[in-house]
C-alpha atoms as a PDB file:
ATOM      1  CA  UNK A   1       0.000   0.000   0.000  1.00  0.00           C
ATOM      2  CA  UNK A   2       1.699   3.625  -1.046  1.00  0.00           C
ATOM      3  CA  UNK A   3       2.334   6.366   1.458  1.00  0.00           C
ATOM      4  CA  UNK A   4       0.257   9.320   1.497  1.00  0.00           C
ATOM      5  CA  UNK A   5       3.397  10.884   0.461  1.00  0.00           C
ATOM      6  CA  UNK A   6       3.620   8.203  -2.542  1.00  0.00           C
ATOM      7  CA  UNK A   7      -0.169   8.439  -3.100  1.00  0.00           C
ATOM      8  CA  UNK A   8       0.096  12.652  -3.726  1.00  0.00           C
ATOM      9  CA  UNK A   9       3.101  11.801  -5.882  1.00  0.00           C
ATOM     10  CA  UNK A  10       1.199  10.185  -8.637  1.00  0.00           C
ATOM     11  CA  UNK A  11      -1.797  11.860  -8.174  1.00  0.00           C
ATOM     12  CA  UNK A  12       0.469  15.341  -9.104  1.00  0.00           C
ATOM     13  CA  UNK A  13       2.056  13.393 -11.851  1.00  0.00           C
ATOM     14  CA  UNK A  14      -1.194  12.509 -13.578  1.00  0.00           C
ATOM     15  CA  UNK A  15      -2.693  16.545 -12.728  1.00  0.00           C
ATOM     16  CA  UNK A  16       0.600  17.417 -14.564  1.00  0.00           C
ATOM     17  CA  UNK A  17      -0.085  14.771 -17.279  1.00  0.00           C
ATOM     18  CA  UNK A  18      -3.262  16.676 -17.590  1.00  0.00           C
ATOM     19  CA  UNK A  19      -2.439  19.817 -17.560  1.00  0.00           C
ATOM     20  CA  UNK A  20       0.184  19.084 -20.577  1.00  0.00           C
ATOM     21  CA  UNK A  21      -2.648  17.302 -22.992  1.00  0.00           C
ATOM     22  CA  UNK A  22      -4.629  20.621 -22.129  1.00  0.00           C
ATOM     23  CA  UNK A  23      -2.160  22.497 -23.270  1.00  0.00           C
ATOM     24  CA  UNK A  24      -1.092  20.483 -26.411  1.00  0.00           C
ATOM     25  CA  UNK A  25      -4.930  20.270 -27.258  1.00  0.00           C
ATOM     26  CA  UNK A  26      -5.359  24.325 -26.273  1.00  0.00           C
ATOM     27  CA  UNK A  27      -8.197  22.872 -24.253  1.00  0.00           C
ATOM     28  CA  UNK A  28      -8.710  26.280 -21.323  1.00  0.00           C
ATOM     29  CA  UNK A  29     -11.496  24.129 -19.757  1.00  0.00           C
ATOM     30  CA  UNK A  30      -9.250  21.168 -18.481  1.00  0.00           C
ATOM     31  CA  UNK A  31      -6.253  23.988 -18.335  1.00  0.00           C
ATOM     32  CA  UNK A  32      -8.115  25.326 -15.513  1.00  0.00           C
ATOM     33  CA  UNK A  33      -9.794  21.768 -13.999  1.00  0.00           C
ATOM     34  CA  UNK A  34      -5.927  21.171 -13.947  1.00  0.00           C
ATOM     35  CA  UNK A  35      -5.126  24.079 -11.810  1.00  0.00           C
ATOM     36  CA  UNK A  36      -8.089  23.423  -9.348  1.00  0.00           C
ATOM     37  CA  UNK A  37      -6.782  19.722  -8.647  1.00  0.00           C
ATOM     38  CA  UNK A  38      -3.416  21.380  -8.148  1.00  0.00           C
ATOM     39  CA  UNK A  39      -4.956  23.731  -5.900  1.00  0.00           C
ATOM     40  CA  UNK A  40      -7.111  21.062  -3.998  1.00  0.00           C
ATOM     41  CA  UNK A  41      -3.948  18.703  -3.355  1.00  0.00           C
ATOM     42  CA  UNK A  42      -1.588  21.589  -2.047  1.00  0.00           C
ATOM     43  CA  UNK A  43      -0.614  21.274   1.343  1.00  0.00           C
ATOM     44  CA  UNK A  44      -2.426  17.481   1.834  1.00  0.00           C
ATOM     45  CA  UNK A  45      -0.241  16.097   3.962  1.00  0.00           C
ATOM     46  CA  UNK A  46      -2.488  13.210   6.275  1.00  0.00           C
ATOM     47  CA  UNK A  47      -4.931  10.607   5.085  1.00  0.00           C
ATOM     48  CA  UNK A  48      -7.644  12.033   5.681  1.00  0.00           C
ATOM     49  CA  UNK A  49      -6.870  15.243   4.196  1.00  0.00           C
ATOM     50  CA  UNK A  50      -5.879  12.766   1.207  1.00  0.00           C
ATOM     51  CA  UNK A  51      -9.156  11.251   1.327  1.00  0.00           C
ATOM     52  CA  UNK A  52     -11.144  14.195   1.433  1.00  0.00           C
ATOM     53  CA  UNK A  53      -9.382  15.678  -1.890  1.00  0.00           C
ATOM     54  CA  UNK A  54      -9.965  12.777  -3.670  1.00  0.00           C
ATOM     55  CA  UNK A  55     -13.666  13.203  -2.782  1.00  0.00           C
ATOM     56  CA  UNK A  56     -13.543  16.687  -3.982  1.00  0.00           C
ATOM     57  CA  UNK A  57     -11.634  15.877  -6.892  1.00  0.00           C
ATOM     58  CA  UNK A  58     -14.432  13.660  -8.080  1.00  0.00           C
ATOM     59  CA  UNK A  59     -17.332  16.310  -9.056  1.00  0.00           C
ATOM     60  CA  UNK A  60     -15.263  16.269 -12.271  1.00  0.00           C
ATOM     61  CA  UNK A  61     -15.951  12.666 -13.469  1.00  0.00           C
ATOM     62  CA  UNK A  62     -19.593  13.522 -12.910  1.00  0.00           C
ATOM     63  CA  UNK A  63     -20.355  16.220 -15.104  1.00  0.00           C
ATOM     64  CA  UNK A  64     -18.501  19.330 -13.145  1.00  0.00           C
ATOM     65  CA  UNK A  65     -16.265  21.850 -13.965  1.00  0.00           C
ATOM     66  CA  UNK A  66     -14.024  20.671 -16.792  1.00  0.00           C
ATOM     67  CA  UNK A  67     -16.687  17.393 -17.725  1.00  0.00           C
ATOM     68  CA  UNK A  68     -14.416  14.793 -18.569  1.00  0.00           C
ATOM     69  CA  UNK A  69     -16.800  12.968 -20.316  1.00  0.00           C
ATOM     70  CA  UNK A  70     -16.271  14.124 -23.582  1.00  0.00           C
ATOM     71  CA  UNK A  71     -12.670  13.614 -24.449  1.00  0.00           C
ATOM     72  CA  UNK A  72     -11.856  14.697 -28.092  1.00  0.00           C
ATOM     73  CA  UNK A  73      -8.022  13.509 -28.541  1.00  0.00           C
ATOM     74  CA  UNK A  74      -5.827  10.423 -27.980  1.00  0.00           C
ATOM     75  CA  UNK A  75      -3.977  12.450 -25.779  1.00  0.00           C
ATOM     76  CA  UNK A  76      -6.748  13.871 -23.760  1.00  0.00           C
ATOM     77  CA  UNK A  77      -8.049  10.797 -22.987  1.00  0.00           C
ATOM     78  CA  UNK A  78      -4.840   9.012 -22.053  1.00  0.00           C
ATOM     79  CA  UNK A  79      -4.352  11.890 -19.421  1.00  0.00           C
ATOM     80  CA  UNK A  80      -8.139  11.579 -18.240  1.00  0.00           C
ATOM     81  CA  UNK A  81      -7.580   8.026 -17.766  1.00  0.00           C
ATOM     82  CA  UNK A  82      -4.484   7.844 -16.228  1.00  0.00           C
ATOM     83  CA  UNK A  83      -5.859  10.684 -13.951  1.00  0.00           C
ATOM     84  CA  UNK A  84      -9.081   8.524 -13.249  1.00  0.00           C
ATOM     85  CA  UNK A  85      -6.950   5.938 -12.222  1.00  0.00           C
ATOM     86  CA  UNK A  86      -5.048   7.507  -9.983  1.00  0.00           C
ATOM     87  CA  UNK A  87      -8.072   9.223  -7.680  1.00  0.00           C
ATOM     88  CA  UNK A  88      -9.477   5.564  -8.338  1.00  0.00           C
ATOM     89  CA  UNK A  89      -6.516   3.737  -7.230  1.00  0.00           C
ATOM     90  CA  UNK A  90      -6.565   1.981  -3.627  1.00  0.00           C
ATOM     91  CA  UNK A  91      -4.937   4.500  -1.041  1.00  0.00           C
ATOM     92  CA  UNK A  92      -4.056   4.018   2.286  1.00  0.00           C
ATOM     93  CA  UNK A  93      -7.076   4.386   4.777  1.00  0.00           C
END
């Protein structure tokens, strides 16, 4: 099971993975979901506050800001997925 510390690690690393298919596919939408998840993991440093994010962070797979249900591009939705699957993945709590 990953550390928190571990857990924010790839969850960054797939924001980031995000934020560069936004920019590739000039996408401002998913630019700026990108910055909100940046701004929603910043200073998590327990579980819980882990958790909680991850909650948050959620709203966007159903229909919230920056809907990423309607990927147009490879790219996009390689960095949706791999961003799904890291909020998805099993973290320690």
């Amino acid at each position: 099971m990953p550390t928190t510390a571990e857990s924010l690690t790839t969850i960054r690393d797939a924001i980031e993975g995000l934020r560069v298919a936004a920019r590739q596919d000039d996408d401002s939408r998913r630019a700026d979901a990108a910055d909100w998840l940046d701004g929603l993991f910043d200073g998590v440093e327990t579980r819980r506050e882990l958790k909680s994010a991850i909650r948050e962070s959620a709203r966007l797979f159903h229909g919230g800001m920056g809907s990423f249900q309607d990927v147009g591009t490879e790219v996009m939705h390689q960095a949706v997925e791999r961003l799904g699957k890291a909020l998805r993945s099993p973290w320690p709590w």
